[in-house]
C-alpha atoms as a PDB file:
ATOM      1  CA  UNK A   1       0.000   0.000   0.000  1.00  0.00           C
ATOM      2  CA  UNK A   2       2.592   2.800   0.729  1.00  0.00           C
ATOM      3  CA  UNK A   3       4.458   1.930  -2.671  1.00  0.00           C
ATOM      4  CA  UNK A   4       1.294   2.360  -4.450  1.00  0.00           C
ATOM      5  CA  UNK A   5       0.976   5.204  -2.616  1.00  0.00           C
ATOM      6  CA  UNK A   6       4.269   6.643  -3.516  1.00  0.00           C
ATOM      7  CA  UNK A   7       3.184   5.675  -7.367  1.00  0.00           C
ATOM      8  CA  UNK A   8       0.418   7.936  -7.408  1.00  0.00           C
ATOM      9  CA  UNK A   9       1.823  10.806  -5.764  1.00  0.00           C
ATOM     10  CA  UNK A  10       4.648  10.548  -8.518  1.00  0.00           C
ATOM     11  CA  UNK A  11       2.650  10.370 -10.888  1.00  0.00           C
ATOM     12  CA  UNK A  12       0.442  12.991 -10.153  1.00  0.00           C
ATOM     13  CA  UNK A  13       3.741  15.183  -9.570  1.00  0.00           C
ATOM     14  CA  UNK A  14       4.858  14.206 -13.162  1.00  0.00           C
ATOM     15  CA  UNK A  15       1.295  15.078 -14.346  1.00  0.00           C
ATOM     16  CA  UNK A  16       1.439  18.573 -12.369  1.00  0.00           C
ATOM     17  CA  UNK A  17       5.138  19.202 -13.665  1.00  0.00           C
ATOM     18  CA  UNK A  18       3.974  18.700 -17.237  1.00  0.00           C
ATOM     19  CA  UNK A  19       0.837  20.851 -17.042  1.00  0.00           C
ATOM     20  CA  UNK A  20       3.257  23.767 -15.434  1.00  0.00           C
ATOM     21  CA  UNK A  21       5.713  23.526 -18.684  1.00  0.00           C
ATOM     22  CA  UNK A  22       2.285  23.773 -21.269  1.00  0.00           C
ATOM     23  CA  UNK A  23       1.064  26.675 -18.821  1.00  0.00           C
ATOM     24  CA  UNK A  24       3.993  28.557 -19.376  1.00  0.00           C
ATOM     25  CA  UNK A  25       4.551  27.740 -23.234  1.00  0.00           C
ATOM     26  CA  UNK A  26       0.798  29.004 -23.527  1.00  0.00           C
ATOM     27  CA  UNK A  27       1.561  31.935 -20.885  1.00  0.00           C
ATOM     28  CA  UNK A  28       4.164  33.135 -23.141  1.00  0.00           C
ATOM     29  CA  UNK A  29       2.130  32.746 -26.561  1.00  0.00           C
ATOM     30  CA  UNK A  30      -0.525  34.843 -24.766  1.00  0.00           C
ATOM     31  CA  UNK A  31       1.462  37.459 -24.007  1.00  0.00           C
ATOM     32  CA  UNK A  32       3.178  38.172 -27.137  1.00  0.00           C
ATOM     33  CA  UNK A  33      -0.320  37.676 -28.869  1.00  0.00           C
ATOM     34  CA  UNK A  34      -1.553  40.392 -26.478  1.00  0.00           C
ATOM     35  CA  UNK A  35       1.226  42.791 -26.952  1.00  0.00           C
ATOM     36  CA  UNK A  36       1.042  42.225 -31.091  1.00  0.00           C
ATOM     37  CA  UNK A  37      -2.720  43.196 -31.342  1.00  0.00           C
ATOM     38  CA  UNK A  38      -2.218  47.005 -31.350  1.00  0.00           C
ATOM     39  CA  UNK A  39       0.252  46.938 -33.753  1.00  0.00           C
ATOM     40  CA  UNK A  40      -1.601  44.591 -36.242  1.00  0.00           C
ATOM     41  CA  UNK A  41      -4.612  46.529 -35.671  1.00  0.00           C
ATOM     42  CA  UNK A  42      -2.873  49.975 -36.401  1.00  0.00           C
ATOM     43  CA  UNK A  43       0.014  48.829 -38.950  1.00  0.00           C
ATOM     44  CA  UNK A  44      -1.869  46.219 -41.041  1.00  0.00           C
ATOM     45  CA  UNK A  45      -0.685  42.974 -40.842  1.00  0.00           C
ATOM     46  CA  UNK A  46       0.170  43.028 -44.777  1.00  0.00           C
ATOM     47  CA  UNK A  47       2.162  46.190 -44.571  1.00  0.00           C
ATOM     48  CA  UNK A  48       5.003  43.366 -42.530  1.00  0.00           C
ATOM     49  CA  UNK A  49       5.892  41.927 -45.905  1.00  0.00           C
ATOM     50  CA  UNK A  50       4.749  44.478 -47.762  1.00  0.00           C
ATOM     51  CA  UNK A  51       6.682  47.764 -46.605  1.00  0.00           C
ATOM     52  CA  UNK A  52       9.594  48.846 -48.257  1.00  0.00           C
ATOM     53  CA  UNK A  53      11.876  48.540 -45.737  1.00  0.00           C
ATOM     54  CA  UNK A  54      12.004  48.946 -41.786  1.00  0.00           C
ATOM     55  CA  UNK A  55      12.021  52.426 -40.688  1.00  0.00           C
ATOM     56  CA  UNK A  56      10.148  52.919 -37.733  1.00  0.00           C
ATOM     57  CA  UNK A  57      10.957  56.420 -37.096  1.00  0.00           C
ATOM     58  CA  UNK A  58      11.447  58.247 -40.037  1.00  0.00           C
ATOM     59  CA  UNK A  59      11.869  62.088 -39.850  1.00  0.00           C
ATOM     60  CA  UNK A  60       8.619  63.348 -41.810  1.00  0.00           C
ATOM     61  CA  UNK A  61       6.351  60.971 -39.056  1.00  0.00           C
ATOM     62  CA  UNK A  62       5.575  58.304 -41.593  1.00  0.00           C
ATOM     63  CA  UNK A  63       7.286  54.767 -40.950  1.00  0.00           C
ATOM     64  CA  UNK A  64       8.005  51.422 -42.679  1.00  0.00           C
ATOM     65  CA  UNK A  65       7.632  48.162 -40.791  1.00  0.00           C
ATOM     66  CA  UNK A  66       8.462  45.123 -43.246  1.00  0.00           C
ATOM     67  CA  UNK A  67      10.226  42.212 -41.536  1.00  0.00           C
ATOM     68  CA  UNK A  68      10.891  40.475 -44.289  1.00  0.00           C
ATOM     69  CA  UNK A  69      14.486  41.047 -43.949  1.00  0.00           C
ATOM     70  CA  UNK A  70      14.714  40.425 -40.887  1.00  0.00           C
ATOM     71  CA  UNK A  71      12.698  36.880 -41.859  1.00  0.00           C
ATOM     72  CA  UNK A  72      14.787  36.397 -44.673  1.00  0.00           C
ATOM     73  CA  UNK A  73      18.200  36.858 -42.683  1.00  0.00           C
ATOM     74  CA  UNK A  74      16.951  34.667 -39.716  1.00  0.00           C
ATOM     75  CA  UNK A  75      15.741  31.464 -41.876  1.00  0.00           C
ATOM     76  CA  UNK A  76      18.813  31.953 -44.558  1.00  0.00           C
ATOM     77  CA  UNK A  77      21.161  31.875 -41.345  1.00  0.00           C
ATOM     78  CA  UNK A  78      19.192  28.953 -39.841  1.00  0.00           C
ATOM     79  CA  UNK A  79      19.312  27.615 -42.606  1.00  0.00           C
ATOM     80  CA  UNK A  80      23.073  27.664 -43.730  1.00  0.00           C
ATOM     81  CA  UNK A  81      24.057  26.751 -40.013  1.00  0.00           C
ATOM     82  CA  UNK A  82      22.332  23.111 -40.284  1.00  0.00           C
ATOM     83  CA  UNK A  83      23.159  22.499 -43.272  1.00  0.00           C
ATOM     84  CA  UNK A  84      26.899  22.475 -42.082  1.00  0.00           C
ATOM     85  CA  UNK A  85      26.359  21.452 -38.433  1.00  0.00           C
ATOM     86  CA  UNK A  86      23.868  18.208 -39.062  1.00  0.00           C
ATOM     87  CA  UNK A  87      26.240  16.092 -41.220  1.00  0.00           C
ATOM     88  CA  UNK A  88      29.145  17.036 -39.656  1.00  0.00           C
ATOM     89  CA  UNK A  89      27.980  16.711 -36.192  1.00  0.00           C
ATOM     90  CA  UNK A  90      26.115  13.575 -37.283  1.00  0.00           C
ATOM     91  CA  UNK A  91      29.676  11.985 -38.405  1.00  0.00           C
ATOM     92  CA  UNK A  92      31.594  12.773 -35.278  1.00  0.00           C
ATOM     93  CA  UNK A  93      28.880  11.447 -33.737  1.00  0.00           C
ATOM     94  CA  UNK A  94      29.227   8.216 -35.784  1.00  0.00           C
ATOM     95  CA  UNK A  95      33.164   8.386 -35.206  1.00  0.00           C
ATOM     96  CA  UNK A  96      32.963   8.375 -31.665  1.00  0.00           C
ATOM     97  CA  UNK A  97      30.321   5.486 -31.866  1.00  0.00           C
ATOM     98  CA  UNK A  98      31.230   3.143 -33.825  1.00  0.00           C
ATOM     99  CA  UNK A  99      34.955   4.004 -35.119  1.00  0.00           C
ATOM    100  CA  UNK A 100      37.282   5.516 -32.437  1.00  0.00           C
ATOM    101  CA  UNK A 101      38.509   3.430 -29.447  1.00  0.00           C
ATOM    102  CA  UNK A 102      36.714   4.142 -25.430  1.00  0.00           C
ATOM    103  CA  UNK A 103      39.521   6.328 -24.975  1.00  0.00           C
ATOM    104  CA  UNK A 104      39.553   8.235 -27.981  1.00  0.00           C
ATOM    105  CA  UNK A 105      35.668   8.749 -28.101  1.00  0.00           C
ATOM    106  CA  UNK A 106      35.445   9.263 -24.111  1.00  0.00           C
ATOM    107  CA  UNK A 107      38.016  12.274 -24.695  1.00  0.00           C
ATOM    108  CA  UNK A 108      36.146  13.573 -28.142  1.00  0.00           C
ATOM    109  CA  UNK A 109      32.994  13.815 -26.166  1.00  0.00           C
ATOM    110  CA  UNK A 110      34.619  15.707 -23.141  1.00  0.00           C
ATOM    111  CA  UNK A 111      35.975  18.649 -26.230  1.00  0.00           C
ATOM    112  CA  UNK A 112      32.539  18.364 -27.542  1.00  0.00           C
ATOM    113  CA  UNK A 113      30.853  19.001 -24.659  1.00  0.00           C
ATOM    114  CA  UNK A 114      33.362  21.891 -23.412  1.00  0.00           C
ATOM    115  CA  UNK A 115      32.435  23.365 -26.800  1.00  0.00           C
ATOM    116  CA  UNK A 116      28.555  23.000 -26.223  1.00  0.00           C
ATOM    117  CA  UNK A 117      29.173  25.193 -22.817  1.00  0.00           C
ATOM    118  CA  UNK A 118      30.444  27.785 -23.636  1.00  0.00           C
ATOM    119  CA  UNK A 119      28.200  31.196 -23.993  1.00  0.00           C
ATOM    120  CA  UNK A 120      27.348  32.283 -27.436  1.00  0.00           C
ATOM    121  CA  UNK A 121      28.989  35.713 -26.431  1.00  0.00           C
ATOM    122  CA  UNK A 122      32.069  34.187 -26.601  1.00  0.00           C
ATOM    123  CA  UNK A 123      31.837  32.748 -29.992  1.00  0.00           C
ATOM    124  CA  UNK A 124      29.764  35.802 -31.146  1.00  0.00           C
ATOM    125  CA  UNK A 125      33.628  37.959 -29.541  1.00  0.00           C
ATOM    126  CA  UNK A 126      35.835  35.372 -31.346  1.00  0.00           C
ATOM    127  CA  UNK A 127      34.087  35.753 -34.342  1.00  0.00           C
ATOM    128  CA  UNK A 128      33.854  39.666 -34.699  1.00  0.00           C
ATOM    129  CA  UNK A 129      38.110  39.760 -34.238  1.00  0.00           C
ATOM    130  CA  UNK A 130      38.892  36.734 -36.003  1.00  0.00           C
ATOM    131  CA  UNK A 131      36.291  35.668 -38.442  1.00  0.00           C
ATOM    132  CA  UNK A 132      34.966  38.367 -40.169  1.00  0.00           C
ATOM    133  CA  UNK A 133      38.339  40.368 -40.644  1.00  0.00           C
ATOM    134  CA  UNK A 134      39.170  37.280 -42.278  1.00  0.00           C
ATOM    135  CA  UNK A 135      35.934  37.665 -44.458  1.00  0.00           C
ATOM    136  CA  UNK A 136      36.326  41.202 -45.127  1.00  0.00           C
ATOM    137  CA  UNK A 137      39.818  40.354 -46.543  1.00  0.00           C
ATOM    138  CA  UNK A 138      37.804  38.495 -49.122  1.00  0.00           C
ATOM    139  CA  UNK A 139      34.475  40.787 -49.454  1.00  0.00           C
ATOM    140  CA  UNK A 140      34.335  43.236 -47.545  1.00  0.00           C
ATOM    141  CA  UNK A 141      32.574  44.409 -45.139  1.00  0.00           C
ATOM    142  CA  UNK A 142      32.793  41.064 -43.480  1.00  0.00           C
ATOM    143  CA  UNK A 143      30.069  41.524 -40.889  1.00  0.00           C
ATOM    144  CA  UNK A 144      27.545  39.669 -43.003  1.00  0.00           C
ATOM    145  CA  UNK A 145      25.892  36.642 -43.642  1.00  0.00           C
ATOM    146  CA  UNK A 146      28.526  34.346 -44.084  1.00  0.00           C
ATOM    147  CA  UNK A 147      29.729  35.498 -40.626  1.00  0.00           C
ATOM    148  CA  UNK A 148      26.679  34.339 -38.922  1.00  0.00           C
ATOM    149  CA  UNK A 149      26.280  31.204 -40.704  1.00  0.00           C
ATOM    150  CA  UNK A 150      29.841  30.118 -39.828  1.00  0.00           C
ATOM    151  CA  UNK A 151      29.090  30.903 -36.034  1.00  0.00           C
ATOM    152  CA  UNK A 152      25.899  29.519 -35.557  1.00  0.00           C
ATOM    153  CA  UNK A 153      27.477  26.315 -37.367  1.00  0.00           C
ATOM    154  CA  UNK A 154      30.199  26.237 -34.338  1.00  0.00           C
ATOM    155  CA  UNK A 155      27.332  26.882 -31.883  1.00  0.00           C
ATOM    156  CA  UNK A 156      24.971  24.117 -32.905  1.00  0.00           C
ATOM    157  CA  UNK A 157      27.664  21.605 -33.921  1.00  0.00           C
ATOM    158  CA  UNK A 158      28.218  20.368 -30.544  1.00  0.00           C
ATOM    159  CA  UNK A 159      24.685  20.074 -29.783  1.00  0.00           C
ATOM    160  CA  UNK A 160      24.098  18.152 -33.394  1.00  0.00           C
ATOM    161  CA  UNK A 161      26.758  15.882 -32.231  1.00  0.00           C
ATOM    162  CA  UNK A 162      25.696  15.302 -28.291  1.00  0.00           C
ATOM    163  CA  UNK A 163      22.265  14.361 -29.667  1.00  0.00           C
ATOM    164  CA  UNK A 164      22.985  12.349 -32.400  1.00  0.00           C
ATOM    165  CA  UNK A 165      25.451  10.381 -30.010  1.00  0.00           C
ATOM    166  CA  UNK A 166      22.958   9.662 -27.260  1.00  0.00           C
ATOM    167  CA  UNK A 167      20.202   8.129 -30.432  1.00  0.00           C
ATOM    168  CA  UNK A 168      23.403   6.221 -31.827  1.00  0.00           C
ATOM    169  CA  UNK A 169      24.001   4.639 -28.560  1.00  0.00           C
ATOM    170  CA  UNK A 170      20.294   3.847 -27.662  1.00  0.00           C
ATOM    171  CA  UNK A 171      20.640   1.402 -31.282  1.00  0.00           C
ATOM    172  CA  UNK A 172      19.091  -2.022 -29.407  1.00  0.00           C
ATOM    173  CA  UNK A 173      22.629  -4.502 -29.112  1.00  0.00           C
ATOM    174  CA  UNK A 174      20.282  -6.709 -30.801  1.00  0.00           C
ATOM    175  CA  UNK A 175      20.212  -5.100 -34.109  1.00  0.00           C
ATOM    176  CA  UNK A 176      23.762  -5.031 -34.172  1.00  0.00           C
ATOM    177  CA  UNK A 177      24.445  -8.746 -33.297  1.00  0.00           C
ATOM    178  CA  UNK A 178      22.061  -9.223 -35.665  1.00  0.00           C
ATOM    179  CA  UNK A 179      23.756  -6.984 -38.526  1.00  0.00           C
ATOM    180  CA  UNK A 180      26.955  -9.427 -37.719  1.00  0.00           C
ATOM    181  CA  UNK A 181      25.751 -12.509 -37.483  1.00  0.00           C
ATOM    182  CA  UNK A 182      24.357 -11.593 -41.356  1.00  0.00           C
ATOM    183  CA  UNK A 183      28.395 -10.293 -42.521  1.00  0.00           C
ATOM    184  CA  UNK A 184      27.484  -6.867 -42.974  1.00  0.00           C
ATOM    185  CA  UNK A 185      30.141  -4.657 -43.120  1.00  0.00           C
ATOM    186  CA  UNK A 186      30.199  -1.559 -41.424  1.00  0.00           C
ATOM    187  CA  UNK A 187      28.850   0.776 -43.746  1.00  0.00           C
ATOM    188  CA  UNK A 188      26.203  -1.498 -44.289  1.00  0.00           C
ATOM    189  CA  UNK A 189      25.170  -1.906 -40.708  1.00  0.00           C
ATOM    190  CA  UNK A 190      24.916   1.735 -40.187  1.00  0.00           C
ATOM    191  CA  UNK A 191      23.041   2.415 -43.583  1.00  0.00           C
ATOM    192  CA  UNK A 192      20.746  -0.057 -42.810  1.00  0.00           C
ATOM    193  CA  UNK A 193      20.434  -1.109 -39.294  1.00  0.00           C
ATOM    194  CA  UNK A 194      21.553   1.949 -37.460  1.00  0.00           C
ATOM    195  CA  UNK A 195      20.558   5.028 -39.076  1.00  0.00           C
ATOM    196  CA  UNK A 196      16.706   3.963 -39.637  1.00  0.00           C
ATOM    197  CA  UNK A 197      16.336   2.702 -35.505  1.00  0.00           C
ATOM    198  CA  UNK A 198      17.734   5.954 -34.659  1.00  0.00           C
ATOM    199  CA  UNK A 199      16.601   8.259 -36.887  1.00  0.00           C
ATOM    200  CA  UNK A 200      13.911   9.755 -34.544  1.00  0.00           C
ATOM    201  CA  UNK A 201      16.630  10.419 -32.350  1.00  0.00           C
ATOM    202  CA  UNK A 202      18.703  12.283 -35.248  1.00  0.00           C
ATOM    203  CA  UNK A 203      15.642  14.081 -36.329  1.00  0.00           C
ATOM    204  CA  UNK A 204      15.413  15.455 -32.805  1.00  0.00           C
ATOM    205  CA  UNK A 205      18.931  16.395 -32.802  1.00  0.00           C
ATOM    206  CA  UNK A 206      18.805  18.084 -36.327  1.00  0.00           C
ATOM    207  CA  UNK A 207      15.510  20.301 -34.605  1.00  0.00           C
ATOM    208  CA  UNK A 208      17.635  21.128 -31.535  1.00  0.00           C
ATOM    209  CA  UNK A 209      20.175  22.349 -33.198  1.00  0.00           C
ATOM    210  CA  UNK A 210      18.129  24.259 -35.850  1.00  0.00           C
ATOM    211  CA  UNK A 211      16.102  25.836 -32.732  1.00  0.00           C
ATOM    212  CA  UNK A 212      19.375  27.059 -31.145  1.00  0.00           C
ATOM    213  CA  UNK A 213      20.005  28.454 -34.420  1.00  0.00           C
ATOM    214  CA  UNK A 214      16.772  30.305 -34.622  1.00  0.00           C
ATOM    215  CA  UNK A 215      16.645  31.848 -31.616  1.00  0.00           C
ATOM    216  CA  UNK A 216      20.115  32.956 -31.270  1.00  0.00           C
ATOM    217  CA  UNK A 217      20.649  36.649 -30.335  1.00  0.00           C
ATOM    218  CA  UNK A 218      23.731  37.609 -29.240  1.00  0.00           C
ATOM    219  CA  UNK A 219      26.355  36.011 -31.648  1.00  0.00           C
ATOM    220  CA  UNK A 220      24.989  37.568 -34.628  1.00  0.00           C
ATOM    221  CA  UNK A 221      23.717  40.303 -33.500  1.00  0.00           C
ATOM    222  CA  UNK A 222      27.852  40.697 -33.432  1.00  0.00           C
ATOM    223  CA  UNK A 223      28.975  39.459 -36.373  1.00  0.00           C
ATOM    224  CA  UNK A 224      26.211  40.052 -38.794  1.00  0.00           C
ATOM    225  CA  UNK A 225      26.296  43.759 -39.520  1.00  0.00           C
ATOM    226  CA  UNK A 226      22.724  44.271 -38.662  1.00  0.00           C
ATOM    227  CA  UNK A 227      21.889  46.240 -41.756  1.00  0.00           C
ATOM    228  CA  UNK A 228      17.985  45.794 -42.416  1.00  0.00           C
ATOM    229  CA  UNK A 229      17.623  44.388 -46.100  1.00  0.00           C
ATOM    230  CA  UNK A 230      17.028  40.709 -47.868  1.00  0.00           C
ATOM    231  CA  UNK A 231      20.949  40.076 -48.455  1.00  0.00           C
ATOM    232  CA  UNK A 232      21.680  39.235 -52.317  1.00  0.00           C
ATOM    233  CA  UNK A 233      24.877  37.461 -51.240  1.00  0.00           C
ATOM    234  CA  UNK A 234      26.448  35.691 -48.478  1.00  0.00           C
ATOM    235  CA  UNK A 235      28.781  38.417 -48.166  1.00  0.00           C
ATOM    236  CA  UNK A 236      25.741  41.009 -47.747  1.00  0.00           C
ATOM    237  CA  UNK A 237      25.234  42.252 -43.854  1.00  0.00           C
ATOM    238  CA  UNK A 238      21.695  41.267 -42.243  1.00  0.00           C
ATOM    239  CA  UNK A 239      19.474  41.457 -39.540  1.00  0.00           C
ATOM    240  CA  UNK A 240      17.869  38.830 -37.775  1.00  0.00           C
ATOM    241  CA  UNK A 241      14.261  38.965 -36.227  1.00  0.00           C
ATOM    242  CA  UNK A 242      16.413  38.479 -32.677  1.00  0.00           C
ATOM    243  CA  UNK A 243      19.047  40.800 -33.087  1.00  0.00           C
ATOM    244  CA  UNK A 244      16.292  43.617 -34.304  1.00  0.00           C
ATOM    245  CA  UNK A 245      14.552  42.845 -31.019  1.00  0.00           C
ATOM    246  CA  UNK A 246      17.979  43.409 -28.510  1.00  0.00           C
ATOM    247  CA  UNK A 247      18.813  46.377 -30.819  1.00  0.00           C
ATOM    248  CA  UNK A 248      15.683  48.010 -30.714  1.00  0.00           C
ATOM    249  CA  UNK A 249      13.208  47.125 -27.929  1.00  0.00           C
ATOM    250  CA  UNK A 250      14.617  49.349 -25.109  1.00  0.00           C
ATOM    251  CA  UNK A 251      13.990  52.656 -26.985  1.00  0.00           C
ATOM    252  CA  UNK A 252      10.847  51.400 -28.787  1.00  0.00           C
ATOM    253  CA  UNK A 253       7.522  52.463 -27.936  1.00  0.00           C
ATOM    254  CA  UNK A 254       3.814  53.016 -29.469  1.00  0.00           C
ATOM    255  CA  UNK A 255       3.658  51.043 -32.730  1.00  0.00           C
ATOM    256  CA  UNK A 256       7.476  50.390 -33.231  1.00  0.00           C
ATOM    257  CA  UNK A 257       7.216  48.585 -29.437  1.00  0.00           C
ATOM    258  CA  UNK A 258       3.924  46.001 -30.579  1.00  0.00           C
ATOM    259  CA  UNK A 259       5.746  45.452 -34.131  1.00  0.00           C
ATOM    260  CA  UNK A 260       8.745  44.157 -32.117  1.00  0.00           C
ATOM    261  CA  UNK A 261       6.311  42.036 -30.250  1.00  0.00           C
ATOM    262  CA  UNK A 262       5.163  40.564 -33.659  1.00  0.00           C
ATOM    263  CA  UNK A 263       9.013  39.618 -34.367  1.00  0.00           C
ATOM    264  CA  UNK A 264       8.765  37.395 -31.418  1.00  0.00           C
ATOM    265  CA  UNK A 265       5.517  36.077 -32.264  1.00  0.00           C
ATOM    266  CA  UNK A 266       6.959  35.120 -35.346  1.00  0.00           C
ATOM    267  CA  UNK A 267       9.766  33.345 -34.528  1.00  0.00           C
ATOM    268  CA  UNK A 268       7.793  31.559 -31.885  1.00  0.00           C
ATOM    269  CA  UNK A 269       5.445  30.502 -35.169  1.00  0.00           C
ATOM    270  CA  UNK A 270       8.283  29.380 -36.519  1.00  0.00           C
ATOM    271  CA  UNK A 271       9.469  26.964 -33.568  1.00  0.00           C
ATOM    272  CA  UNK A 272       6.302  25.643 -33.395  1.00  0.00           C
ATOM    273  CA  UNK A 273       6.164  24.885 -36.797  1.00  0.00           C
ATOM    274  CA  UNK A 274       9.178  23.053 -36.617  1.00  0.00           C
ATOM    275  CA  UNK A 275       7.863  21.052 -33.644  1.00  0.00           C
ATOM    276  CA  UNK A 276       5.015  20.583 -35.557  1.00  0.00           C
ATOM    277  CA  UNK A 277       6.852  18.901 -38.600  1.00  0.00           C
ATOM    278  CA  UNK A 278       9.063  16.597 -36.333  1.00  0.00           C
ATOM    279  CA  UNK A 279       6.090  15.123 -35.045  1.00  0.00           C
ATOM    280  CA  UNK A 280       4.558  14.390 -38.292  1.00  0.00           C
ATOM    281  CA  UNK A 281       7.668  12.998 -39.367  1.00  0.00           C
ATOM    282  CA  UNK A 282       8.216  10.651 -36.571  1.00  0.00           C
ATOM    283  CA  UNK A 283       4.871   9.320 -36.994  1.00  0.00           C
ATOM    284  CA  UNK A 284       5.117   8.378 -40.524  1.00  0.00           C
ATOM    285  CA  UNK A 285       8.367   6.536 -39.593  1.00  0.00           C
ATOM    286  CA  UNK A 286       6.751   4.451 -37.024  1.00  0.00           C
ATOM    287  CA  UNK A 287       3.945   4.244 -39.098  1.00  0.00           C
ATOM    288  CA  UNK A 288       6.235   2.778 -41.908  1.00  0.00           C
END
């Protein structure tokens, strides 16, 4: 009786923990709904794509509020940044599985994970006196948005890689007895046993990553030149939806204040979107 009394109050504590996360997930959709109204209502929802650029506070008291490129430079960064952090931290992840001796992989993890602590200030500092003089040596003016693809790429990598480690290792023994006691060689055995059992996992770590990437403020708001147009080039400066926010939310008030709120809203659309297609995807592979 007391252990099934200790059952239920766990599990009503689990129950109570998981209603408190939703709460505050729908808390915080709330409140950037409520603080977007007025400026929907008084800017037009279609003048956010439609504008010609974002001026908020012009001089003759008209302003512009497209965030198009700020939407533009936030997905194409996103973007760029998991395209070059999922294989890559996918194959160390493989390396250190299946490849590299205990020792080797035990230490590769330990650099990993030093990498995956430390704050995106610090890469957002390395890369404003080391990366983009390099890139303005090439194109100048080197803040741009090659500069915060590279950097989100070294910020996500590690988290790519933790990830896709932890669903490499959960690959049931089973399947991989099996795979041997068939001759398959290596290659074969992850192309066909391992990657399919753990590609939820993978997928998870590819949205991880691609949400750190999204939502990342600091790092390029240094190294991205925060210039307020849809870049024609890599080498073009940008503006995230993030880095507008930090910029500009401290000074901002009246209709420039709720269009920052929108911002928000929009990149939490864009999280949940993502959520959104995970799940979908992970059903149709269990489904298949």
């Amino acid at each position: 009786m007391p252990r099934q009394r200790a059952d239920r109050i766990l599990v009503w504590s689990l129950r109570a923990t998981s209603a408190l996360a939703g709460l505050l997930v729908l808390m915080i959709l709330g409140f950037l709904v409520f603080e977007s109204l007025d400026g929907v209502r008084r800017v037009g929802a279609p003048r956010f794509l439609s504008d010609p650029g974002w001026h908020p506070n012009q001089g003759d008291g008209s302003s512009e509020f497209s965030l198009l490129p700020m939407i533009v430079a936030t997905l194409t960064t996103t973007l760029g940044a998991i395209l070059l952090a999922g294989p890559i931290g996918i194959l160390a992840a493989v390396y250190c599985r299946f490849y590299a001796s205990e020792r080797v992989s035990k230490l590769f993890r330990r650099l990993i994970e030093l990498l995956a602590g430390i704050p995106s200030v610090v890469y957002g500092f390395w890369g404003l006196v080391t990366l983009v003089p390099l890139i303005r040596e090439i194109a100048p003016p080197g803040a741009s948005l090659a500069a915060g693809v590279l950097v989100l790429f070294l910020m996500i990598v590690p988290t790519v890689a933790l990830l896709a480690f932890a669903a490499l290792k959960d690959v049931p023994k089973q399947h991989l007895e099996g795979a041997a006691a068939l001759s398959l060689s290596r290659w074969s055995t992850l192309r066909q046993v391992v990657f399919p059992s753990a590609a939820s996992g993978l997928g998870i770590a590819l949205l991880l990553g691609t949400m750190r990437a999204l939502g990342e403020t600091m790092a390029v708001l240094m190294v991205c030149g925060n210039i307020a147009r849809v870049p024609e080039s890599l080498f073009d400066p940008v503006r995230t939806l993030t880095a507008n926010i930090a910029l500009e939310l401290g000074y901002a008030t009246a209709d420039h204040r709720s269009v920052l709120f929108v911002s928000g809203l929009a990149l939490m659309i864009m999280v949940v979107g993502l959520v959104v297609v995970q799940d979908r995807l992970q059903r149709r592979a269990s489904l298949g």
